[in-house]
Protein backbone atom coordinates (compact mmCIF):
# COMPACT_ATOMS: atom_id res chain seq x y z
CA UNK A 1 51.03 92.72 101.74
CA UNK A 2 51.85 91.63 98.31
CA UNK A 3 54.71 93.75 98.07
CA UNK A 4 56.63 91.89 100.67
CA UNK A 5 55.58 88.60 99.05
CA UNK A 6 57.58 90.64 96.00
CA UNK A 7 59.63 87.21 94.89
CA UNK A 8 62.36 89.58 93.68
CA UNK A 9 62.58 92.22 96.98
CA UNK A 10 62.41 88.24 99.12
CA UNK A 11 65.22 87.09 96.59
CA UNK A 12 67.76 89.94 97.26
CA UNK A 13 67.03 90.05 100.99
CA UNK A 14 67.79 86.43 101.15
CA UNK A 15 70.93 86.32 98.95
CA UNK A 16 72.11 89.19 101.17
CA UNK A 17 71.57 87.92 104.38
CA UNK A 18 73.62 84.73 103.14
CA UNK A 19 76.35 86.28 101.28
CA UNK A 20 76.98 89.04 104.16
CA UNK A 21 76.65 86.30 107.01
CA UNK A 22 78.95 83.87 104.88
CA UNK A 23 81.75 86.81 104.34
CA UNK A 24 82.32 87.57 108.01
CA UNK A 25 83.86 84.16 107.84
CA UNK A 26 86.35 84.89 104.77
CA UNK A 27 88.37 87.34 105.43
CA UNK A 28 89.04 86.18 109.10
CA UNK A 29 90.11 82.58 107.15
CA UNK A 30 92.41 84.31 105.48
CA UNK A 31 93.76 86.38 107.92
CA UNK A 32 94.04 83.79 110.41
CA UNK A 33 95.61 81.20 108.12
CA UNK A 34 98.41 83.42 107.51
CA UNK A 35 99.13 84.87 111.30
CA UNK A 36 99.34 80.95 112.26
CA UNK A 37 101.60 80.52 109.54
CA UNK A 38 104.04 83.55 110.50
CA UNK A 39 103.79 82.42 114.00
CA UNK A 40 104.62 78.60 113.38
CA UNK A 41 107.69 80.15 111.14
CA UNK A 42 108.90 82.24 114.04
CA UNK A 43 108.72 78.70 116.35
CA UNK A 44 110.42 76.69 113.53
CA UNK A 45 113.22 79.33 113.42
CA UNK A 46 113.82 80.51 117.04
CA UNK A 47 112.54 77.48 118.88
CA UNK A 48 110.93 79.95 121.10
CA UNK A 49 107.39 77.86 123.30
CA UNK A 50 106.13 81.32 122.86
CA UNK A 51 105.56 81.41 119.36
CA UNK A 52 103.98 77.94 119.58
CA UNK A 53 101.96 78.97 122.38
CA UNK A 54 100.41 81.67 119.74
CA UNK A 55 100.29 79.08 117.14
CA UNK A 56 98.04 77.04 118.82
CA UNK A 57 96.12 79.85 120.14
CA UNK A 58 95.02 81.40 117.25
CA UNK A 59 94.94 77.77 115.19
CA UNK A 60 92.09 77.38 117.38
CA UNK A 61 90.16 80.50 116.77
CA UNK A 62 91.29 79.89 112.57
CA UNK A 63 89.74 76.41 112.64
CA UNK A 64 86.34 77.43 114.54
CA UNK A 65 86.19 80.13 111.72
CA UNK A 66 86.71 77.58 108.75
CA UNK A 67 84.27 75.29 109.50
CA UNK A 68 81.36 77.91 110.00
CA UNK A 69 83.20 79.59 106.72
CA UNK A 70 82.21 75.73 105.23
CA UNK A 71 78.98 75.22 106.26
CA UNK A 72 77.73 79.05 105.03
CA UNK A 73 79.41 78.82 101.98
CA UNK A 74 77.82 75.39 101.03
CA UNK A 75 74.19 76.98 101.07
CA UNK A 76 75.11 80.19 99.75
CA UNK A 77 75.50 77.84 96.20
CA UNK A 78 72.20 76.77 96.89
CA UNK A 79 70.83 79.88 96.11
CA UNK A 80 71.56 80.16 92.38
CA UNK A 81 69.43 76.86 91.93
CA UNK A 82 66.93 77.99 94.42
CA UNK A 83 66.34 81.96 93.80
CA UNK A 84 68.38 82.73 90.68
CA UNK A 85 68.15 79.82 88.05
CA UNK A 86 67.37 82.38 85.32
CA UNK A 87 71.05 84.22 86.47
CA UNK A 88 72.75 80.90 86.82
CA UNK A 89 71.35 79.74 83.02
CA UNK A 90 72.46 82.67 81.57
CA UNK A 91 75.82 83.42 82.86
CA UNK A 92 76.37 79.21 84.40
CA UNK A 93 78.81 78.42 81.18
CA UNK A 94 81.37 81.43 81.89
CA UNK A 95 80.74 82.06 85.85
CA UNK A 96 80.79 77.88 86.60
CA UNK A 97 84.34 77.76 85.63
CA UNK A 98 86.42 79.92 88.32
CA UNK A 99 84.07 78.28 90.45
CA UNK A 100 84.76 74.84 89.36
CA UNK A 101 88.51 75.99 89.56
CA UNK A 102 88.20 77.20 93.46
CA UNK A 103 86.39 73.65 94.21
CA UNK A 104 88.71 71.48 92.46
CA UNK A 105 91.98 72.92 93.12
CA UNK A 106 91.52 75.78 95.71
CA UNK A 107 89.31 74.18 98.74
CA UNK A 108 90.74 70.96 98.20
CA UNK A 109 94.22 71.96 98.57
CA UNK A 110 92.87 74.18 101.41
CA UNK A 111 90.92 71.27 102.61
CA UNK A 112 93.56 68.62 102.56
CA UNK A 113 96.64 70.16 104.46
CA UNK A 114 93.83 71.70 106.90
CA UNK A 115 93.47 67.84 108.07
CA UNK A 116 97.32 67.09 107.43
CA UNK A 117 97.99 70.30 110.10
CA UNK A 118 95.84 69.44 112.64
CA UNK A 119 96.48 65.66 112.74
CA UNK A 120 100.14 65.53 111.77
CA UNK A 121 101.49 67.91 115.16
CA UNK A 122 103.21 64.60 116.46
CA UNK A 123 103.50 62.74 113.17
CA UNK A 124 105.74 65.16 111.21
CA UNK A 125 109.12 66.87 110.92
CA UNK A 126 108.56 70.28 111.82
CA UNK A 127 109.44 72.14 108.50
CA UNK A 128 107.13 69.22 106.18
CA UNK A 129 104.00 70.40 109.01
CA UNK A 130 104.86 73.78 108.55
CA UNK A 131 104.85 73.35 105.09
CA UNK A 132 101.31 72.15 105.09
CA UNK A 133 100.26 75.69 106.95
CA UNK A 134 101.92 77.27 104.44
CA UNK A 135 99.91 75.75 102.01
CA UNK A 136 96.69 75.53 103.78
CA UNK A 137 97.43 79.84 103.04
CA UNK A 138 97.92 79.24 99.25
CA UNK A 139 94.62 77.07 99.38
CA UNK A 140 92.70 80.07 100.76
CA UNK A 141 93.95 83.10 99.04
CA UNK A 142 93.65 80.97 95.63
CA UNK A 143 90.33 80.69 96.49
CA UNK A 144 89.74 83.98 96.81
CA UNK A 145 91.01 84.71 93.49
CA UNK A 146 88.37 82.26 92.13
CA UNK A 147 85.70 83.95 93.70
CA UNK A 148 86.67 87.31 92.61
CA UNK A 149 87.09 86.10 89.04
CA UNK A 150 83.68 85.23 89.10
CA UNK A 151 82.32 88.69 90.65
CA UNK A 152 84.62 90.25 88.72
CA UNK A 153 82.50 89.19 85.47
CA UNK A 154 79.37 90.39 86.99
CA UNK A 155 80.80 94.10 87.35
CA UNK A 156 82.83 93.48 83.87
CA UNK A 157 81.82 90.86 81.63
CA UNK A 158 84.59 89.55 79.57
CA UNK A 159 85.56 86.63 77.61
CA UNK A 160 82.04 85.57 76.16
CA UNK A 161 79.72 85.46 73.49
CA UNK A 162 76.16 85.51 73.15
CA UNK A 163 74.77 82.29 72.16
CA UNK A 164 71.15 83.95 70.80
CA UNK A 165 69.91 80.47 70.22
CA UNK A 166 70.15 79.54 73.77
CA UNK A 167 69.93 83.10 74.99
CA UNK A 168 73.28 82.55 77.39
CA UNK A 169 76.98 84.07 77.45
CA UNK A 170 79.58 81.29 76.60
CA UNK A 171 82.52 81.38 77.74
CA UNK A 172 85.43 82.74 75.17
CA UNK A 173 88.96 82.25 76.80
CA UNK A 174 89.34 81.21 80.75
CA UNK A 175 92.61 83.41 80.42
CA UNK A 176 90.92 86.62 79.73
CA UNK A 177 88.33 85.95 82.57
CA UNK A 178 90.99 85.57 85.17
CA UNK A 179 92.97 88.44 83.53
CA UNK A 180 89.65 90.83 83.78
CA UNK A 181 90.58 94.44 84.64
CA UNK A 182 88.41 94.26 87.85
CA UNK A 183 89.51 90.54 89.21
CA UNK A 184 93.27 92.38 89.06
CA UNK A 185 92.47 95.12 90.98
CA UNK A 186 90.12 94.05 93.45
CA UNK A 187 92.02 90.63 94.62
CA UNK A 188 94.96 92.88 96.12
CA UNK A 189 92.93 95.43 97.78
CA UNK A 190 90.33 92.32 98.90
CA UNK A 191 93.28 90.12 100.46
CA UNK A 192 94.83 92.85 102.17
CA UNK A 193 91.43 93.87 104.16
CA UNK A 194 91.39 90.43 105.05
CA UNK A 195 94.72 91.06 106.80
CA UNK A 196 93.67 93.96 108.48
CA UNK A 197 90.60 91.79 109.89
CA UNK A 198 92.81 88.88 111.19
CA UNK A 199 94.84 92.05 112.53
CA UNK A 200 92.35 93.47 114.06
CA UNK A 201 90.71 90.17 115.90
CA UNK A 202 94.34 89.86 117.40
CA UNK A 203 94.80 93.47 118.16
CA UNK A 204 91.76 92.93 120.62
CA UNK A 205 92.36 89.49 121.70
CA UNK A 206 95.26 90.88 123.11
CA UNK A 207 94.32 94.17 124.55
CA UNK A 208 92.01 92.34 126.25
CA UNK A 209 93.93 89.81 128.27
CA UNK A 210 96.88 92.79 128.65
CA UNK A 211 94.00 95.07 130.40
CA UNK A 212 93.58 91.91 133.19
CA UNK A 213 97.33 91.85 133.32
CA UNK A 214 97.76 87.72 132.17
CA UNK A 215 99.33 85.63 128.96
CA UNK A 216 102.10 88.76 129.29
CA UNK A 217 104.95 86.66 127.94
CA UNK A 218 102.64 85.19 125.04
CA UNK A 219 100.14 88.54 124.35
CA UNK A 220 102.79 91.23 124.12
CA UNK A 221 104.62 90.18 121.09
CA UNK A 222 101.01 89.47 119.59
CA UNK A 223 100.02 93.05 119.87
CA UNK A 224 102.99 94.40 118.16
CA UNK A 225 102.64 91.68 115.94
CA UNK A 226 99.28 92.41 115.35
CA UNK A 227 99.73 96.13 115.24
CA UNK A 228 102.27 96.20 112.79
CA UNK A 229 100.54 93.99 110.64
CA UNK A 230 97.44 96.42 110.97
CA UNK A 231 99.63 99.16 109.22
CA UNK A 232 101.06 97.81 106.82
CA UNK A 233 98.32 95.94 105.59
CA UNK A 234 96.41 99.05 106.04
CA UNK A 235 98.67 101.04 103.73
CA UNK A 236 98.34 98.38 100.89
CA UNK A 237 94.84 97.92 101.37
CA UNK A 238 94.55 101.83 100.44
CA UNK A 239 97.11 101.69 97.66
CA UNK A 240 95.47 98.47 96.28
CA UNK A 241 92.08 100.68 96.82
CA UNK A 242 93.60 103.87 94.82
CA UNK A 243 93.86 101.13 91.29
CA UNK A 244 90.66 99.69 92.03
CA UNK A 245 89.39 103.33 91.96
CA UNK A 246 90.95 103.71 88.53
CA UNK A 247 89.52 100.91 87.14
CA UNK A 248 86.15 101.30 88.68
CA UNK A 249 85.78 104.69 87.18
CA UNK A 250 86.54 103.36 83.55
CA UNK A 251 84.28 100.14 83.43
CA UNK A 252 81.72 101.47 86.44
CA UNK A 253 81.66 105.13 86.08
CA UNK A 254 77.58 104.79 87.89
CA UNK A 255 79.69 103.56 90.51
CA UNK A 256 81.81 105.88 91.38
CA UNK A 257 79.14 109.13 90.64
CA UNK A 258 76.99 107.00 93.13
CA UNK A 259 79.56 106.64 96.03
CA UNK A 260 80.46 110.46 96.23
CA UNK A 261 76.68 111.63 95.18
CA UNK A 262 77.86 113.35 92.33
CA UNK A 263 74.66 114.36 90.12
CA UNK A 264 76.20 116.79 87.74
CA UNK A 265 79.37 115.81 85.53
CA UNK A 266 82.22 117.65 87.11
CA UNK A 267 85.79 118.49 86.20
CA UNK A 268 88.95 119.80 88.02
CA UNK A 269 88.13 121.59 91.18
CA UNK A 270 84.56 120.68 90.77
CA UNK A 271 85.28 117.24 91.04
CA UNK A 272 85.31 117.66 94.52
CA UNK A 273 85.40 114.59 97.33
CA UNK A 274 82.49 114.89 99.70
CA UNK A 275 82.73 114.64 103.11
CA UNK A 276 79.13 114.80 103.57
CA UNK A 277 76.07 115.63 101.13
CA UNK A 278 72.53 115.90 101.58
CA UNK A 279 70.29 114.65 98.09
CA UNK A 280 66.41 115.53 97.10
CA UNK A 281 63.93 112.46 98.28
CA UNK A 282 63.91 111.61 94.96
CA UNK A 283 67.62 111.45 94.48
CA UNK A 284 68.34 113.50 91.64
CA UNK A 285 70.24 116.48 93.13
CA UNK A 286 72.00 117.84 95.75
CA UNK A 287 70.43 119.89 98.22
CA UNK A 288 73.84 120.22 100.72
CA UNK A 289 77.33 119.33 100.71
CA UNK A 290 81.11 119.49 102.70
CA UNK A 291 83.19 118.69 100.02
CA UNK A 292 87.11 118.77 99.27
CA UNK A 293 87.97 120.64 95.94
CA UNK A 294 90.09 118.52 93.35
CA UNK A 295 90.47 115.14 95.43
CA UNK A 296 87.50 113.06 93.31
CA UNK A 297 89.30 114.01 90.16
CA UNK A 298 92.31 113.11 91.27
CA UNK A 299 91.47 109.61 93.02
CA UNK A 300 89.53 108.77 89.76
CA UNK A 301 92.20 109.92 86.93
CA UNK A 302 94.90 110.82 89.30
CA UNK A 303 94.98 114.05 87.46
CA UNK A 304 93.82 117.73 89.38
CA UNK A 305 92.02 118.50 85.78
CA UNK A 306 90.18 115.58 85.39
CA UNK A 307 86.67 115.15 84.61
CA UNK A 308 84.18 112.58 86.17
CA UNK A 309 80.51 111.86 85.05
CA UNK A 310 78.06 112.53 87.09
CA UNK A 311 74.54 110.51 87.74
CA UNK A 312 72.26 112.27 85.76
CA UNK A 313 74.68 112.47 82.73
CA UNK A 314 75.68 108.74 82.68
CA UNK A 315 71.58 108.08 83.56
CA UNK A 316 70.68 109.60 80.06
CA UNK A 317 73.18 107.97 78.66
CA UNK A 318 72.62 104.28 79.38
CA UNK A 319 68.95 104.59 78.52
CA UNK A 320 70.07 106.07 74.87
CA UNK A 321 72.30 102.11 74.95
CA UNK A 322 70.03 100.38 77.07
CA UNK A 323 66.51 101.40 76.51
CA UNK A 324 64.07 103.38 79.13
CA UNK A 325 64.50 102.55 82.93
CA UNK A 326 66.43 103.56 85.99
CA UNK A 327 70.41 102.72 86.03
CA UNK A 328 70.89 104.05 89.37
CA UNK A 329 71.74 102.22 92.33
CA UNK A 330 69.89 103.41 95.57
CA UNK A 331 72.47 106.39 96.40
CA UNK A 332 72.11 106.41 100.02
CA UNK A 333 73.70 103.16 100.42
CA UNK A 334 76.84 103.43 98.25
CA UNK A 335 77.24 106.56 99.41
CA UNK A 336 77.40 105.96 102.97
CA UNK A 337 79.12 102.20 102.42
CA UNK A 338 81.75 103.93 100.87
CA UNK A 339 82.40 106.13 103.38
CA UNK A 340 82.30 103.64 106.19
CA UNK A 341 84.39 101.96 104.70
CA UNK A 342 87.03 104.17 104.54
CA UNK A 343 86.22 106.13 108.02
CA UNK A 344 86.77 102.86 110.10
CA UNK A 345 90.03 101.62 108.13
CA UNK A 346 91.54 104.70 108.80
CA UNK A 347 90.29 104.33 111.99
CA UNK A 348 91.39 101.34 113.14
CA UNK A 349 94.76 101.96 111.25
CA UNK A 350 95.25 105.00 113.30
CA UNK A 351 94.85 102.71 116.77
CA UNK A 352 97.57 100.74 115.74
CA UNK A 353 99.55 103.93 115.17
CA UNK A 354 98.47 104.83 118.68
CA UNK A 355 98.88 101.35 120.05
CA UNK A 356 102.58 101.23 118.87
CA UNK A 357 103.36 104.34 120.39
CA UNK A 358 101.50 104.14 124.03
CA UNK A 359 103.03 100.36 124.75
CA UNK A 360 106.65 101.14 123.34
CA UNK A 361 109.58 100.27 125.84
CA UNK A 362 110.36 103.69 126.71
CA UNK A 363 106.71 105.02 127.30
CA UNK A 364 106.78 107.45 129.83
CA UNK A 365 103.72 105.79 131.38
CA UNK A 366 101.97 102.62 130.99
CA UNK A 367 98.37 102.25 129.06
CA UNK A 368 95.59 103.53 130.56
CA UNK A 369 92.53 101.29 131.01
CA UNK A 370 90.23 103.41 128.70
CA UNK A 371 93.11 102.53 125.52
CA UNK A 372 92.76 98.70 126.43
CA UNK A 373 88.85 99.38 125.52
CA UNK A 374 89.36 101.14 122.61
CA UNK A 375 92.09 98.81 121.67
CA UNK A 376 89.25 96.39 121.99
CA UNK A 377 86.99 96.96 119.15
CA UNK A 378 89.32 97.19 116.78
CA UNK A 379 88.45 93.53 115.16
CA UNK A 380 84.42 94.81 115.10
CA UNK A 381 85.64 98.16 113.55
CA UNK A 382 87.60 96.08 110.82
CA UNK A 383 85.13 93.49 109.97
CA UNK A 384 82.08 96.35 109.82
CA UNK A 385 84.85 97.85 107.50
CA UNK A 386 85.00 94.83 105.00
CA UNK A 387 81.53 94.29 105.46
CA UNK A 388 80.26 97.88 103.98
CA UNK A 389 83.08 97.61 101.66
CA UNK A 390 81.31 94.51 100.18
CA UNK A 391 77.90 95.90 99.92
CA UNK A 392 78.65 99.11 98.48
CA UNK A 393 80.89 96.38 95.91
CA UNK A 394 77.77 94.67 94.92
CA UNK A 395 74.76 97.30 95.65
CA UNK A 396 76.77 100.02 93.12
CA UNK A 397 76.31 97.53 90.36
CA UNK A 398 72.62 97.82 90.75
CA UNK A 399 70.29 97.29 89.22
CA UNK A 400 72.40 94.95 86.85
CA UNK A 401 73.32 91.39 87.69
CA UNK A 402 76.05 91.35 85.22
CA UNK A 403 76.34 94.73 84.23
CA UNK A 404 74.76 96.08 80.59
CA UNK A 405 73.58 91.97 80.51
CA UNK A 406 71.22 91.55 82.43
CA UNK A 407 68.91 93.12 85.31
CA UNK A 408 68.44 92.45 88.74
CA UNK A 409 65.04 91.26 88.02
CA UNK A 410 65.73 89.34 84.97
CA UNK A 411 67.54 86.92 86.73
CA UNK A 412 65.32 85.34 89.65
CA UNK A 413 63.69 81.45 89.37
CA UNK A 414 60.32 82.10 87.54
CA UNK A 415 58.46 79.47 88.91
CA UNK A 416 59.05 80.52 92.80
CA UNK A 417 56.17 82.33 95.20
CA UNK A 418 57.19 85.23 97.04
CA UNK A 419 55.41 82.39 99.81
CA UNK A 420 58.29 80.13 99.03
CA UNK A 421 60.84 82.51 99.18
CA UNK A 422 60.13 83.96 102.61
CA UNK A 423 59.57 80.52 104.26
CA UNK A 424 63.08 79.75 103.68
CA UNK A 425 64.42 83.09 104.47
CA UNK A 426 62.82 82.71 107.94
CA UNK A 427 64.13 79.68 108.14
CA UNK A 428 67.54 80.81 106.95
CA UNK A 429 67.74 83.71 109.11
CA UNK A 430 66.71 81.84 112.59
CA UNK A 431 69.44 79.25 111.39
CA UNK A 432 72.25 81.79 110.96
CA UNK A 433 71.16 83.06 114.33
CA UNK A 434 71.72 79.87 116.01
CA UNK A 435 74.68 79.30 114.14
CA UNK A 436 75.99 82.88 115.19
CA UNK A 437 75.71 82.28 119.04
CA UNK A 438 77.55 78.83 118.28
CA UNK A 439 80.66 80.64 116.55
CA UNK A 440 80.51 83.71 118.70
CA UNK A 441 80.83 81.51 121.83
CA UNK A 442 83.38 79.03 120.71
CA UNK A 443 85.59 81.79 119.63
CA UNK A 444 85.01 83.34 123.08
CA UNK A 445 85.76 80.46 124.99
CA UNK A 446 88.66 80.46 123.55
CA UNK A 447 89.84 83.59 123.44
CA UNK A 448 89.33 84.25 127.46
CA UNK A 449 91.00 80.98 128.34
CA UNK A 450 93.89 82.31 126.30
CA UNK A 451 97.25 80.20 125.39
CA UNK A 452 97.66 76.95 126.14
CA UNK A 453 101.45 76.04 128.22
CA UNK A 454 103.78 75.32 126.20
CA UNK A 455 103.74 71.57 124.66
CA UNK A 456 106.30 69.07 125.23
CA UNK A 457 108.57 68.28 122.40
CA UNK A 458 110.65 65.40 121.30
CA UNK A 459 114.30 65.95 122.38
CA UNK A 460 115.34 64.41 118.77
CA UNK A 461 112.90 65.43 116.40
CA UNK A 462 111.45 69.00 117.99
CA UNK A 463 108.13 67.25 116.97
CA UNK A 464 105.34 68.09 119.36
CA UNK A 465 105.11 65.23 121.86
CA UNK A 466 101.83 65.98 123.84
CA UNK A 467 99.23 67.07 122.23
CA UNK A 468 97.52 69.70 123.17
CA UNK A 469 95.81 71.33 120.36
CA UNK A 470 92.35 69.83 120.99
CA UNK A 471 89.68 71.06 118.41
């Protein structure tokens, strides 16, 4: 019993459950903000009611998303004063700033042309209220940057010192920290996931209204749209994902040896890529593996002769720098996460492939019902794609905090109970539920009633003169 009263094992749990729950709602913001943008652009320039149509379709789905995106993020914060003071103490002066950054500037500006595009539909010219979509986009991918700035100095500190009479970093130069190594890789690959999301949820909106044969004029062009934007977003994400490797193995090398299972420091050939691998129980060797000769190396120093640490090696070595204990992360789980990860975006990339191919003009027959399905889950494939991206992001930096700073356990709020802690993670949890079924069935609604007709506009202006987008 006491060990699930375990304040630390209840602390994790809960900051999981949050930060996963919150990030479904992310990368669809993203997505969404821009695919209502390039939709709007297409209406401003061709005039076309179909493109508006789509505009206000998936505006809809974009704004349901924000404001659950809003009210998760908001207690997510809540848990460094709640669970993790001793974290927020240590690291507050260096990891409050991006933070401070993506509140004053970021979400603001997000916030503010949010209210200016929904309101201003029959108030504005039509390139100033496309303007504030635009902008609305800037608000959110800025954002993100913010955000990974400040992850990025938990898997890399940089620009601090140690104050040892406070026994906190400080923060050095706010140029450095936005300039870390990690921030610049990982924003690219991050954003461009988040495009394969928003892809993905419109990839399946509609294949699903195409199956039932309705919205043809408006759901058509969305699925090439869509599908194109799958592929190409797919292709950066795994370029983006190639430099992030790069980087990872250089500052993180326990992170990489963890996602492919490699035990044993290996070099050339024997730097293999596993496709599969069986470990001991106790996780310090390999008992089975189906692995491809060369392909680690080369994805971690794109070289066929390089060499890459292995767990056991880099083990020994951070308890000669760090002192006695365990550096590894639980191997299962970035193992598997990373392989997830890249199973279903190939996956879903390779649907889109398919898509384009079985819906072209000249197709020598139409769809068959069984691709609509599988065209279907192509949003859940993408989102369980960024979400085991994410956790094998933060569980390969266990069991450090902020890595070679502090431990996992070293930074929880001393003074609360394991009681305490799994009160409000009930609490938290049935919450989330609720809040789940709300989102899930909002977004449904509105995705099976489809597009709206198109608006009436002002013969003068172009300005919407009805309006219909009614949130």
């Amino acid at each position: 019993m006491n060990e699930w009263l375990d304040p630390l094992l209840l602390s994790r749990w809960q900051f999981g459950l949050t930060t996963i729950y919150h990030f479904l709602f992310v990368p669809l913001t993203i997505g969404m903000a821009l695919t209502v943008a390039i939709f709007q652009t297409a209406w401003v320039r061709t005039d076309k009611a179909k493109y508006l149509q789509l505009t206000h379709f998936f505006g809809k789905i974009f704004l349901i998303n924000f404001a659950m995106g809003v009210v998760t993020g908001i207690v997510q914060e809540f848990q460094f004063g709640m669970n993790w003071s001793d974290y927020s103490r240590f690291v507050g002066d260096v990891f409050g700033a991006p933070l401070a950054f993506e509140g004053i500037t970021a979400f603001f500006l997000e916030a503010t042309f949010i209210g200016l595009w929904i309101f201003g539909w029959d108030k504005l010219p039509k390139k100033i209220h496309l303007a504030t979509i635009w902008l609305t986009v800037i608000g959110s991918i800025t954002s993100a940057y913010f955000i990974l700035a400040a992850n990025a100095f938990m898997q890399n500190p940089v620009a601090f010192e140690m104050n040892a009479e406070k026994g906190r970093a400080e923060l050095t130069s706010i140029g450095e920290l936005l300039t870390n190594p990690i921030v610049l890789a990982s924003f690219p690959h991050t954003i461009f996931a988040c495009f394969m999301v928003s892809a993905g949820l419109i990839i399946s909106v509609a294949a699903w209204h195409l199956a039932r044969n309705q919205h043809f004029e408006t759901m058509r062009p969305a699925l090439k749209f869509g599908m194109w934007m799958m592929i190409i977003a797919g292709i950066l994400t795994t370029l983006s994902g190639d430099q992030l490797s790069l980087i990872m193995t250089e500052v993180q090398p326990m992170k990489m040896a963890s996602a492919e299972a490699m035990y044993v420091t290996a070099t050339g050939a024997n730097a293999s890529f596993s496709i599969f691998t069986l470990g001991t129980p106790d996780g310090v060797s390999e008992l089975f593996s189906v692995r491809i000769p060369y392909l680690l190396s080369f994805l971690s120093t794109h070289t066929f002769d390089g060499t890459v640490e292995g767990i056991n090696n880099l083990q020994a070595r951070y308890v000669d720098v760090y002192g006695p204990g365990d550096y590894t992360p639980t191997i299962w789980i970035t193992y598997w996460s990373f392989r997830w990860m890249i199973g279903l975006g190939l996956a879903h990339m390779l649907v889109a492939i398919a898509g384009l191919f079985f819906t072209r003009k000249n197709a020598a027959k139409p769809a068959r019902p069984w691709m609509w399905k599988v065209a279907i889950w192509s949003f859940p494939m993408s989102l369980l794609a960024m979400s085991v991206g994410w956790t094998f992001t933060e569980m390969g930096r266990q069991p450090w905090i902020v890595f070679g700073l502090m431990r996992t356990e070293g930074g929880i709020s001393p003074g609360v109970t394991g009681l305490e802690i799994l009160i409000s993670l009930i609490v938290f949890t049935l919450l989330y539920g609720i809040l789940a079924v709300v989102e899930f069935k909002l977004i449904l609604k509105a995705v099976q009633k489809g597009p709206d007709d198109a608006p009436v506009l002002d013969a003068e202006s172009g300005v919407v003169k009805q309006a219909v987008m009614v949130y």
